[in-house]
Protein backbone atom coordinates (compact mmCIF):
# COMPACT_ATOMS: atom_id res chain seq x y z
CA UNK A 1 7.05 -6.44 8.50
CA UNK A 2 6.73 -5.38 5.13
CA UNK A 3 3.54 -5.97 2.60
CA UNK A 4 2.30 -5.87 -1.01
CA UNK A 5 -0.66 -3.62 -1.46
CA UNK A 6 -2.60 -3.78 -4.89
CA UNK A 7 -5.40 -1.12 -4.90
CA UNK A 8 -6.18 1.94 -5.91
CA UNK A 9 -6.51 5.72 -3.52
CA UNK A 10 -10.36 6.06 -5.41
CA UNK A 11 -10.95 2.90 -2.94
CA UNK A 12 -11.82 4.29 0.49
CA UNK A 13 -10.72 0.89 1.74
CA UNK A 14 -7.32 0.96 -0.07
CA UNK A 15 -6.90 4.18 1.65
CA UNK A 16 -7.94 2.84 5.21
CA UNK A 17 -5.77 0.30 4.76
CA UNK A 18 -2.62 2.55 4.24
CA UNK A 19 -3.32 4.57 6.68
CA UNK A 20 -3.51 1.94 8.85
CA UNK A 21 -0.69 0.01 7.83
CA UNK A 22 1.43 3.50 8.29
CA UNK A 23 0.50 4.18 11.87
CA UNK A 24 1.49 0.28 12.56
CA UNK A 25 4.63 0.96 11.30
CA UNK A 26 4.55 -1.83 8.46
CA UNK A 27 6.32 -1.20 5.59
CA UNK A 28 4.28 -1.04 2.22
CA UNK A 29 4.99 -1.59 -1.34
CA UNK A 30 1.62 -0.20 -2.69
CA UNK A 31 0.78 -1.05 -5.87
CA UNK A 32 -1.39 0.86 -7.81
CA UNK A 33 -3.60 -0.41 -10.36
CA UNK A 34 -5.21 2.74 -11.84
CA UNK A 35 -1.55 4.68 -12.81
CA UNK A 36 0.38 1.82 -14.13
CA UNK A 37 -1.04 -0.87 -17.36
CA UNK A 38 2.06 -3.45 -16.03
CA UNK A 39 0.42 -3.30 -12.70
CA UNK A 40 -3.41 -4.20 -13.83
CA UNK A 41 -2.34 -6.88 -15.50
CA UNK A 42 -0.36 -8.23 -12.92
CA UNK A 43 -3.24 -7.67 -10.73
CA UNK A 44 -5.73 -9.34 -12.92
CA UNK A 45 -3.43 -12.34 -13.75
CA UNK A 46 -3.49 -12.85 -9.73
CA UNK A 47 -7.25 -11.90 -9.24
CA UNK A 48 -8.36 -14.41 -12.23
CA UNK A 49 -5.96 -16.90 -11.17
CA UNK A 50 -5.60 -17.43 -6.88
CA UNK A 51 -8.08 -19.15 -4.82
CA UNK A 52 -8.56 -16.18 -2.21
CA UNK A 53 -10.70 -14.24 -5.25
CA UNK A 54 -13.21 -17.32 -5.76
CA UNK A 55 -16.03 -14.94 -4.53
CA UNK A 56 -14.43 -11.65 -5.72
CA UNK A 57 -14.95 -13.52 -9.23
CA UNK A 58 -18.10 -14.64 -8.71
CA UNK A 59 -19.47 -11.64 -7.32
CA UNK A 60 -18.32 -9.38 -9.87
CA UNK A 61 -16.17 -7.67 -7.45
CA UNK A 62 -12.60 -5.77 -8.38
CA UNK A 63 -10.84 -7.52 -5.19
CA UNK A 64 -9.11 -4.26 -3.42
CA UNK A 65 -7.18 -3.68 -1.39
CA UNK A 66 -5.08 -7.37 -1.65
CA UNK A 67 -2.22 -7.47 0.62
CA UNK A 68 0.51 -10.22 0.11
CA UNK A 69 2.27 -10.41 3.45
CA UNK A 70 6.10 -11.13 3.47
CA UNK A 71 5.58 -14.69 4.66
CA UNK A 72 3.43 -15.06 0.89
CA UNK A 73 0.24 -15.36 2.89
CA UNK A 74 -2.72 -13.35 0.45
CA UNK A 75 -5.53 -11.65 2.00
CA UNK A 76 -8.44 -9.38 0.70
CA UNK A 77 -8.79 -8.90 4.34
CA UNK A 78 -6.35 -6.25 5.48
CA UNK A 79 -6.96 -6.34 8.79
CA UNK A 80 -5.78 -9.49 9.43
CA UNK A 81 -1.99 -8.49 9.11
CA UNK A 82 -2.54 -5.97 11.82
């Protein structure tokens, strides 16, 4: 299985999620938003734009770690594609 990770390694739960992800064996494409502009605004345009950050939004929240898995399901829930 492979993934798309948007987060960034000062989010402990970014982190986690790698780690995690690693010892499953599921291949990651992590994206990160603090080293690359292209990538925070791709971020952002998904965050201000997809249902699954309604409360992120609302809440004020930055919305990481957000895992698209390979099927194109989105999750701020990480654990789920365990």
């Amino acid at each position: 299985m492979k993934v798309i990770v948007y987060g960034t390694m000062n989010c402990p739960d970014t982190v986690q999620a790698l780690d995690e992800y690693k010892k499953h064996g599921i291949d990651v494409d992590f994206r990160d938003i603090d080293r690359d502009i292209k990538t925070l605004k791709d971020f952002l345009r998904l965050r201000d734009t997809k249902d699954v950050f309604e409360n992120v939004r609302r809440e004020h929240k930055v919305g990481v770690p957000f895992v698209i898995a390979q099927d194109g399901r989105m999750t701020l829930n990480w654990q789920e594609i365990l």
